[in-house]
Protein backbone atom coordinates (compact mmCIF):
# COMPACT_ATOMS: atom_id res chain seq x y z
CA UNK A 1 0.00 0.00 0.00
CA UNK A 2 1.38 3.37 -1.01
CA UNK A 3 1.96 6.03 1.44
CA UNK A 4 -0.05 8.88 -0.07
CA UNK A 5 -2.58 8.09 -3.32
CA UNK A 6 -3.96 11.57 -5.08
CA UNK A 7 -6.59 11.00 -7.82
CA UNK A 8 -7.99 13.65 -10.05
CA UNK A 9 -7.30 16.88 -7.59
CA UNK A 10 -8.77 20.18 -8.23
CA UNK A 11 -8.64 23.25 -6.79
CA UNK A 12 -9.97 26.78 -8.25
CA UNK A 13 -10.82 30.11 -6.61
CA UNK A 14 -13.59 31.73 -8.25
CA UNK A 15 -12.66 31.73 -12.13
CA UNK A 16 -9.06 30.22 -11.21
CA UNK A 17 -8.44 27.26 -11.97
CA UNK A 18 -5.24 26.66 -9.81
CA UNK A 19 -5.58 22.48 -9.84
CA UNK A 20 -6.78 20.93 -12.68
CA UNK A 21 -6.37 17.13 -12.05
CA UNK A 22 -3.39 16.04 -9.97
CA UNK A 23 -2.66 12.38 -9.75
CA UNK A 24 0.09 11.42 -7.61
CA UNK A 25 1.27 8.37 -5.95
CA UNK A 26 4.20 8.52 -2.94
CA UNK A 27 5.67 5.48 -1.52
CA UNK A 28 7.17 4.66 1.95
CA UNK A 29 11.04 6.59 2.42
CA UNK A 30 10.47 8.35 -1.07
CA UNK A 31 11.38 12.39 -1.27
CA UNK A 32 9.58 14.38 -3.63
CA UNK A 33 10.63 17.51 -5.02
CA UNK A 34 7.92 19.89 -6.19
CA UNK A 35 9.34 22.82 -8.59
CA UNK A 36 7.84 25.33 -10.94
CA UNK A 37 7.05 28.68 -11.66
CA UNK A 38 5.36 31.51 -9.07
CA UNK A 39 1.96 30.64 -8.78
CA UNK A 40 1.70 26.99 -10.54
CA UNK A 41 -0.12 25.89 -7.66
CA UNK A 42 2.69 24.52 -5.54
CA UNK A 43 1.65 25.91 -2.04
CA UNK A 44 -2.26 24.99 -3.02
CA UNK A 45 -1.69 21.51 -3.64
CA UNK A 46 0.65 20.85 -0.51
CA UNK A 47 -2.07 22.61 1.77
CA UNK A 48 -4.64 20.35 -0.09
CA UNK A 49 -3.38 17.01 0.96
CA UNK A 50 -4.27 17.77 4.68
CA UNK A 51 -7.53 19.90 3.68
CA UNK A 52 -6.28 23.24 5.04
CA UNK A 53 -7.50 23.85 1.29
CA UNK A 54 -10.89 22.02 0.76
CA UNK A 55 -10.04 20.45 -2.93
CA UNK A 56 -13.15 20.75 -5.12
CA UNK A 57 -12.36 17.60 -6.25
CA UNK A 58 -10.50 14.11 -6.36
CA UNK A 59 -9.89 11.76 -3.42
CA UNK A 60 -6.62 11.95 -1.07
CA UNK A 61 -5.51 8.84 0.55
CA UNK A 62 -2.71 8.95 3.43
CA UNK A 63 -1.54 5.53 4.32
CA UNK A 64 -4.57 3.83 3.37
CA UNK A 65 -7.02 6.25 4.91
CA UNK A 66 -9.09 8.74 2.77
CA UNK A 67 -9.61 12.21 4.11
CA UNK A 68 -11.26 13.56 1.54
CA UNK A 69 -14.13 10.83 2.23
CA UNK A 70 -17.41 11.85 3.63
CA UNK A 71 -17.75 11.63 7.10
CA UNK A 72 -13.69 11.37 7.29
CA UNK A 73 -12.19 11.01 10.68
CA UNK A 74 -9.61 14.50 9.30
CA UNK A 75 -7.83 15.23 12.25
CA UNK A 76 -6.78 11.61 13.17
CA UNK A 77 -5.56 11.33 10.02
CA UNK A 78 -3.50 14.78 9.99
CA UNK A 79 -1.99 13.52 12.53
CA UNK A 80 -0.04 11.25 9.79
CA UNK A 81 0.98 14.51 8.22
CA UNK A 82 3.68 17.44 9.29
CA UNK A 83 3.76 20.59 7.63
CA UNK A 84 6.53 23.12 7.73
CA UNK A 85 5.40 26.34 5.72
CA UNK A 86 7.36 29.22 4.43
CA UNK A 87 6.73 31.64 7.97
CA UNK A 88 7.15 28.85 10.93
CA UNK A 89 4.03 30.09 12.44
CA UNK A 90 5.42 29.18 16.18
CA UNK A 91 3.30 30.17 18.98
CA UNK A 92 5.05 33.70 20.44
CA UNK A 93 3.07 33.22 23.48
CA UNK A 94 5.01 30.02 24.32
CA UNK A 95 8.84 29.24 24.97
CA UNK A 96 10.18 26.49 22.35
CA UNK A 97 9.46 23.56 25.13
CA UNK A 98 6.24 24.45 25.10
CA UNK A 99 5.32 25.20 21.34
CA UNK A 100 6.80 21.46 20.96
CA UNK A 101 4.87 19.87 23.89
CA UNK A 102 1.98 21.08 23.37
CA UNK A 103 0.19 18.74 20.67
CA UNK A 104 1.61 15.60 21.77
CA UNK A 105 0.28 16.03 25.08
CA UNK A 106 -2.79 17.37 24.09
CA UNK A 107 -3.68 15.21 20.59
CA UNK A 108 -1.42 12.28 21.31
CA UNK A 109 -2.19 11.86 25.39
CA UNK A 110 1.81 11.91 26.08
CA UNK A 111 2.51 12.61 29.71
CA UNK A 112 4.98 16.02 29.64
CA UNK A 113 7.60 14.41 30.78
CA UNK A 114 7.90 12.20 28.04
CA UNK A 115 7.05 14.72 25.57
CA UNK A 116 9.55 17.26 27.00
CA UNK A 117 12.58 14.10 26.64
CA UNK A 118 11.58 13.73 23.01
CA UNK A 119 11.90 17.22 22.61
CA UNK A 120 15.13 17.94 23.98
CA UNK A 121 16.38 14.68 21.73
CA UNK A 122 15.10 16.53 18.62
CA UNK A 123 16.80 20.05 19.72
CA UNK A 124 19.78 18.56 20.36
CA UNK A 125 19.80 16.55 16.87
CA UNK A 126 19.49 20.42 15.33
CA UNK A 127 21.55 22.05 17.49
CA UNK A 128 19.23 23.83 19.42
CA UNK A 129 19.06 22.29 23.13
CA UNK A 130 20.33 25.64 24.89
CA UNK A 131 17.44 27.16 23.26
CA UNK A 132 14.50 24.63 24.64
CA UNK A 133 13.40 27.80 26.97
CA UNK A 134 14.36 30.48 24.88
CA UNK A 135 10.54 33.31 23.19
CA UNK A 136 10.02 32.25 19.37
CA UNK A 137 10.54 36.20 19.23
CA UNK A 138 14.69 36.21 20.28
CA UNK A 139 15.34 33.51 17.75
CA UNK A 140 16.79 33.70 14.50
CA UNK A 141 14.44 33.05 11.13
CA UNK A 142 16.48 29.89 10.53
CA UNK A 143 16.13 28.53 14.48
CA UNK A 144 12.96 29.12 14.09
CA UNK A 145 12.43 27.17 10.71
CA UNK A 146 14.39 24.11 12.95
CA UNK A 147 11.83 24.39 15.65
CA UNK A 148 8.95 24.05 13.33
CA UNK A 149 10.67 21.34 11.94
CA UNK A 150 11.12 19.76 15.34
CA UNK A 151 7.24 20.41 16.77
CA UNK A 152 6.16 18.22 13.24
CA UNK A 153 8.78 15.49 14.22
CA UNK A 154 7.28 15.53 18.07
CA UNK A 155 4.03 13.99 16.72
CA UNK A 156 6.22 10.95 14.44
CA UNK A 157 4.62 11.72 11.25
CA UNK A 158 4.43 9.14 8.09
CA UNK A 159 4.80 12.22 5.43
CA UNK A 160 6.79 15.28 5.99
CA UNK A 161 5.39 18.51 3.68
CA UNK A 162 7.83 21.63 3.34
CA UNK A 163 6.56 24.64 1.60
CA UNK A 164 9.37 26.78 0.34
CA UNK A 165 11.05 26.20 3.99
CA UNK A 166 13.71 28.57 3.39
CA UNK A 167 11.99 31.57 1.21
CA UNK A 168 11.34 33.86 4.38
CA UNK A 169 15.05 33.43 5.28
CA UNK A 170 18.21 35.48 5.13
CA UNK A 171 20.68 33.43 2.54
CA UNK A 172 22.91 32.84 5.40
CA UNK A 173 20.24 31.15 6.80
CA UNK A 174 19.32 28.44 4.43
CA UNK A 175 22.02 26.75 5.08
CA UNK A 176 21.00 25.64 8.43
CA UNK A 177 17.36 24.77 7.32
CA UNK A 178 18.25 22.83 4.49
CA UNK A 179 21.08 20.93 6.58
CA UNK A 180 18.46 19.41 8.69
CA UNK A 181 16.29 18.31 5.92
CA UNK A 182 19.11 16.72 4.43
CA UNK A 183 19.54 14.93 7.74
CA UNK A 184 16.01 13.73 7.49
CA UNK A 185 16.42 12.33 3.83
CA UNK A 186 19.53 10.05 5.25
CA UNK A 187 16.99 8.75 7.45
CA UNK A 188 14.36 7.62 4.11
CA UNK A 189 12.00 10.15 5.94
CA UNK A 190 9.27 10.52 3.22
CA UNK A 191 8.82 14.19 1.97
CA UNK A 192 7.18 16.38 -0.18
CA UNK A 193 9.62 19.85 -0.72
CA UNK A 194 8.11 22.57 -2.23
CA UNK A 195 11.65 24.58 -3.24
CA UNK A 196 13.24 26.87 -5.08
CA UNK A 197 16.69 25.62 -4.53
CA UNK A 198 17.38 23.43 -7.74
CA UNK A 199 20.90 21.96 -6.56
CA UNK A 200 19.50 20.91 -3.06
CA UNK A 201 16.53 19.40 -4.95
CA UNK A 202 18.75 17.02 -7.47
CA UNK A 203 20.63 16.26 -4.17
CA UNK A 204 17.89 14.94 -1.88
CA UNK A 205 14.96 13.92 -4.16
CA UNK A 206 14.41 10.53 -5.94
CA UNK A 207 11.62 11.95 -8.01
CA UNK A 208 11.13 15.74 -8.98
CA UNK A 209 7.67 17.13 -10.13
CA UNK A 210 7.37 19.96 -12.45
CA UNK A 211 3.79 22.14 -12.24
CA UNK A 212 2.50 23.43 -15.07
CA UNK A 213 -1.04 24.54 -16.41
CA UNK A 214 -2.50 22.73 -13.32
CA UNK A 215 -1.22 19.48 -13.69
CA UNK A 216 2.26 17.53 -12.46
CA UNK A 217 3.59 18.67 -16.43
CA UNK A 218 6.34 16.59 -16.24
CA UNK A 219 8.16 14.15 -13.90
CA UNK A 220 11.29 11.99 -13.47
CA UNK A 221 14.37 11.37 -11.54
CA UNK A 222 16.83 14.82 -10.56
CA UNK A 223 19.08 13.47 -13.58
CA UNK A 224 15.99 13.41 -16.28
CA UNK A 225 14.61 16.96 -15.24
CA UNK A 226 17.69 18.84 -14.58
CA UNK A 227 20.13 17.74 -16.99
CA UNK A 228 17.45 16.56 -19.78
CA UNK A 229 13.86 18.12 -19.53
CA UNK A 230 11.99 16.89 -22.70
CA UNK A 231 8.81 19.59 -22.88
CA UNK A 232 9.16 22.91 -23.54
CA UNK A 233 7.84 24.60 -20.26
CA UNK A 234 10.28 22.32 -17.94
CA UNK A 235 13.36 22.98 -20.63
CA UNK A 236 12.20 27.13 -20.24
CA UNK A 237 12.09 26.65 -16.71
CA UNK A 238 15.03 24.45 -16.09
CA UNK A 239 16.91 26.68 -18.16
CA UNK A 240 15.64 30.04 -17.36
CA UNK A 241 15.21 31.07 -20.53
CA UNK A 242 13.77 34.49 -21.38
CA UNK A 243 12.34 35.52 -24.04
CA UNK A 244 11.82 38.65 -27.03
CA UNK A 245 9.82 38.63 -29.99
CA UNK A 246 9.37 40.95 -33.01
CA UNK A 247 7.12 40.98 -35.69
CA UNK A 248 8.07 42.33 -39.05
CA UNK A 249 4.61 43.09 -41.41
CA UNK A 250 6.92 43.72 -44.73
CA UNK A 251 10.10 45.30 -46.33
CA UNK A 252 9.82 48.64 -44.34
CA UNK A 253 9.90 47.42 -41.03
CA UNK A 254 11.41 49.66 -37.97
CA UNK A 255 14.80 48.69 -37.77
CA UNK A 256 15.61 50.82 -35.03
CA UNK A 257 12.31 50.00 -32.86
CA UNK A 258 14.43 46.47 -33.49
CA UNK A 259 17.57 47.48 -32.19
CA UNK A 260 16.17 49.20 -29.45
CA UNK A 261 14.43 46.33 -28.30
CA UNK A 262 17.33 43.96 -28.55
CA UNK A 263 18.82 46.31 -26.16
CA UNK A 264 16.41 46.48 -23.69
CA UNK A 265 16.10 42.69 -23.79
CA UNK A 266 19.87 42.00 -23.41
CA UNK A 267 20.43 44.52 -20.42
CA UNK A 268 17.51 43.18 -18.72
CA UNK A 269 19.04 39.63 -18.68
CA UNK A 270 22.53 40.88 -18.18
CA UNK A 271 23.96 40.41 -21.69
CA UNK A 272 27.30 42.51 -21.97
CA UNK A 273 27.50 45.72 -24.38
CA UNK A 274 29.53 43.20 -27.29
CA UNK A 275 27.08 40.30 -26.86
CA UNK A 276 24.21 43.02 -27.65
CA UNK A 277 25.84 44.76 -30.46
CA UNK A 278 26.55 41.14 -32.34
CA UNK A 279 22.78 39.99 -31.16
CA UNK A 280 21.83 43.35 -33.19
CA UNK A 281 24.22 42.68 -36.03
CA UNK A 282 23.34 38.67 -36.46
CA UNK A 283 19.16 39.66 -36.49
CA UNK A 284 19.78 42.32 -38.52
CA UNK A 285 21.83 40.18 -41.27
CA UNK A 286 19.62 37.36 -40.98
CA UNK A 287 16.31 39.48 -41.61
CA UNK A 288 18.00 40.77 -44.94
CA UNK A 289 19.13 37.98 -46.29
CA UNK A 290 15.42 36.48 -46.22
CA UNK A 291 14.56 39.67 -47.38
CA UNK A 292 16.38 39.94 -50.87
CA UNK A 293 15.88 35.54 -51.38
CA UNK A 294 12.20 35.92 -50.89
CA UNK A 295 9.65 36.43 -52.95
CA UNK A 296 7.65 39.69 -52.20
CA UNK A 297 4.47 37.57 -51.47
CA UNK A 298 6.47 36.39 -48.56
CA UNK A 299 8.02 39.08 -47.16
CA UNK A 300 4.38 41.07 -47.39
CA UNK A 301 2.74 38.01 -45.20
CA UNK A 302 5.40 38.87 -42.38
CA UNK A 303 8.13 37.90 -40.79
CA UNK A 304 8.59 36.39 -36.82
CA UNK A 305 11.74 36.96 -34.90
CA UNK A 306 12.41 35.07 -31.85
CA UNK A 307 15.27 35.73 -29.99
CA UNK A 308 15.64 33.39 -26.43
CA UNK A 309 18.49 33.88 -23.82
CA UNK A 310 18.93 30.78 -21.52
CA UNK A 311 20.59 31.84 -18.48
CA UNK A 312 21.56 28.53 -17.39
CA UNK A 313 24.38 28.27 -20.16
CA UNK A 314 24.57 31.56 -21.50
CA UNK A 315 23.35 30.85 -25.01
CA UNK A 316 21.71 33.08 -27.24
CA UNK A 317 19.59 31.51 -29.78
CA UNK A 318 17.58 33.47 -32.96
CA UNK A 319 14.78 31.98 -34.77
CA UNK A 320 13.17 33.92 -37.92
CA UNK A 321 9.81 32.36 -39.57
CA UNK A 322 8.51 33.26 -42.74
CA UNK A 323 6.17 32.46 -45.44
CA UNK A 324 6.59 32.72 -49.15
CA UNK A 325 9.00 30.53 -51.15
CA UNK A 326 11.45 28.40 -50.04
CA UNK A 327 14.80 29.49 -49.28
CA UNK A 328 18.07 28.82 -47.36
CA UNK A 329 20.13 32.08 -47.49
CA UNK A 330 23.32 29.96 -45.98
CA UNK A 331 22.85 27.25 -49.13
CA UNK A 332 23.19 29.38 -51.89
CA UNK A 333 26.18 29.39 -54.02
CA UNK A 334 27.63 33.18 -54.00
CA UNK A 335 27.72 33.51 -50.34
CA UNK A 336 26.89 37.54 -49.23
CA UNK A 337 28.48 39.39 -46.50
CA UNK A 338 25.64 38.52 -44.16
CA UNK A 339 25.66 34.79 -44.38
CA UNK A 340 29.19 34.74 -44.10
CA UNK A 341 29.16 37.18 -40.47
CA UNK A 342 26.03 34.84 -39.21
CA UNK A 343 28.24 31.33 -39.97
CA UNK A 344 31.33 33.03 -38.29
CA UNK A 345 29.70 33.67 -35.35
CA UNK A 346 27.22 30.94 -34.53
CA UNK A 347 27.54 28.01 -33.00
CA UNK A 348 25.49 26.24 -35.12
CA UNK A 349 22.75 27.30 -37.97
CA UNK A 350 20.04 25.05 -38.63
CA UNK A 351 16.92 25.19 -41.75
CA UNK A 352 13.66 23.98 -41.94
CA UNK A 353 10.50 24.32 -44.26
CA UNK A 354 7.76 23.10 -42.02
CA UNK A 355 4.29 23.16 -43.60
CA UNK A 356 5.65 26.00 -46.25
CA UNK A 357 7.05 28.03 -43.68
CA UNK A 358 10.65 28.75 -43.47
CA UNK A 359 12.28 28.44 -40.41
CA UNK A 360 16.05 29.39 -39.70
CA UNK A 361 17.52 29.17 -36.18
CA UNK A 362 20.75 30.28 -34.89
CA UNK A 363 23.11 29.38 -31.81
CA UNK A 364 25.13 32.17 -30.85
């Protein structure tokens, strides 16, 4: 029997449609990484598996038991569940023995003594058992993060859930945090990390999910989704690739609006002043060689220029589109001063015709 079983979960507020059908399966000692863009739907669908977002739809099992049943016995079966979320949310009214106490001797029927032992264990596993009487409120944000991670350990949960653990933290801060999840993962503690951090991700998790348009959009081990994502939103995403796009309706297109663009793009992403004078130069070259091979029924139906910057590698790539005849301006035989500038300073120059469009794209 798995550890956690998700069939067809959906989520939307109002028009939204956050969820649109997550399926999901988690075995016993496996750690999950959840990734994807601001707003996917990664913090929805972690506070949907213990209903502190009612899902509009689908079934949740934990460890055999469905809480999303009618009639569902919900907070016994939280109780399988620990959730660390982005602000710690520790009780300021309460020293750190007591926000750790407290729902094992009130939901679990633990005598304090006991419960106060376990607790001191747990502190001193994160380095924090001169701190067991210290006010939430004198702490650092990363002790703090450790403490909530310690008062979900106190009740022995089956699943662990982090949601972005270490995005309300000062960088020298993460550290700390993410050493004790790491700790945890030695130990085949099943998770579920929400994250940001992509090299802590391919070093903890046997599976990574990518979120996209509602749904898990692509899956696979840290190898297959870091090093080779196969559909285009992970590869963007993986790669952190940014985009610019120009239209050009026929021969007397703004050149300059062109330029000017390519130069907002390429200071935006940090492109230096001789990468954004040869991104000028290369778009320019290309656009006139199509231009003059042609026909004028082709260049009057309009041109597409794509230009994408991948941060992850520093590669520039250019992709023009157009209609009319064929025509490969780098296969002709009397090669002109343009084709020769764009082979000398790409990495590689590729030509289509795809459904009578021709399509040229360039590595720089």
């Amino acid at each position: 029997m798995s550890l956690l079983e998700v069939e067809g979960l959906k989520k939307s507020f109002g028009a939204l449609n956050v969820l649109k059908g997550i399926d999901l399966t988690v075995e016993n000692g496996e750690r999950i990484a959840i990734i994807g863009s601001s707003g996917c739907g990664k913090s929805v669908f972690l506070r949907s598996l213990c209903l502190l977002e009612k899902p509009d739809a689908g079934r949740i099992r934990i460890d055999g038991r469905e809480i999303t049943a009618p009639g569902a016995k919900v907070d016994q079966i939280r109780r399988s569940i620990g959730m660390v979320f982005q602000k710690f949310h520790l009780f300021s009214e309460m020293d750190v023995m007591d926000n750790l106490c407290l729902a094992p001797v009130r939901l679990k029927g633990m005598s304090r003594e006991d419960a106060e032992r376990q607790a001191m264990e747990l502190l001193s596993q994160v380095g924090l058992a001169s701190r067991a009487h210290a006010w939430p409120t004198v702490l650092s944000g990363g002790q703090q993060q450790r403490i909530a991670i310690c008062r979900c350990l106190m009740m022995k949960p089956k699943l662990l859930l982090f949601d972005e653990p270490t995005s309300a933290l000062d960088p020298t801060m993460v550290g700390e945090v993410l050493a004790v999840i790491r700790m945890l993962a030695k130990r085949d503690m099943s998770l579920l990390l929400v994250t940001h951090e992509m090299n802590f991700a391919r070093e903890i998790a046997d599976r990574v999910l990518f979120l996209a348009n509602g749904v898990i959009y692509e899956q696979g081990t840290p190898q297959e989704i870091f090093d080779a994502p196969r559909r285009e939103k992970t590869i963007a995403f993986i790669h952190k690739i940014k985009y610019f796009t120009f239209e050009i309706v026929n021969r007397q297109f703004d050149l300059m609006a062109l330029f000017g663009g390519l130069q907002n793009f390429g200071e935006k992403y940090g492109l230096t002043p001789q990468e954004i004078n040869q991104l000028q130069v290369c778009c320019e070259d290309l656009i006139s060689a199509m231009l003059d091979g042609i026909d004028s029924a082709g260049a009057d139906a309009g041109m597409k220029l794509d230009v994408s910057y991948a941060e992850k590698d520093h590669a520039t790539e250019i992709r023009l589109t157009c209609g009319g005849s064929p025509f490969n301006p780098f296969a002709t035989a009397d090669d002109r001063l343009d084709a020769i500038y764009l082979r000398k300073k790409a990495k590689k120059i590729d030509y289509k015709l795809e459904d009578g469009v021709n399509c040229i794209s360039i590595l720089l």
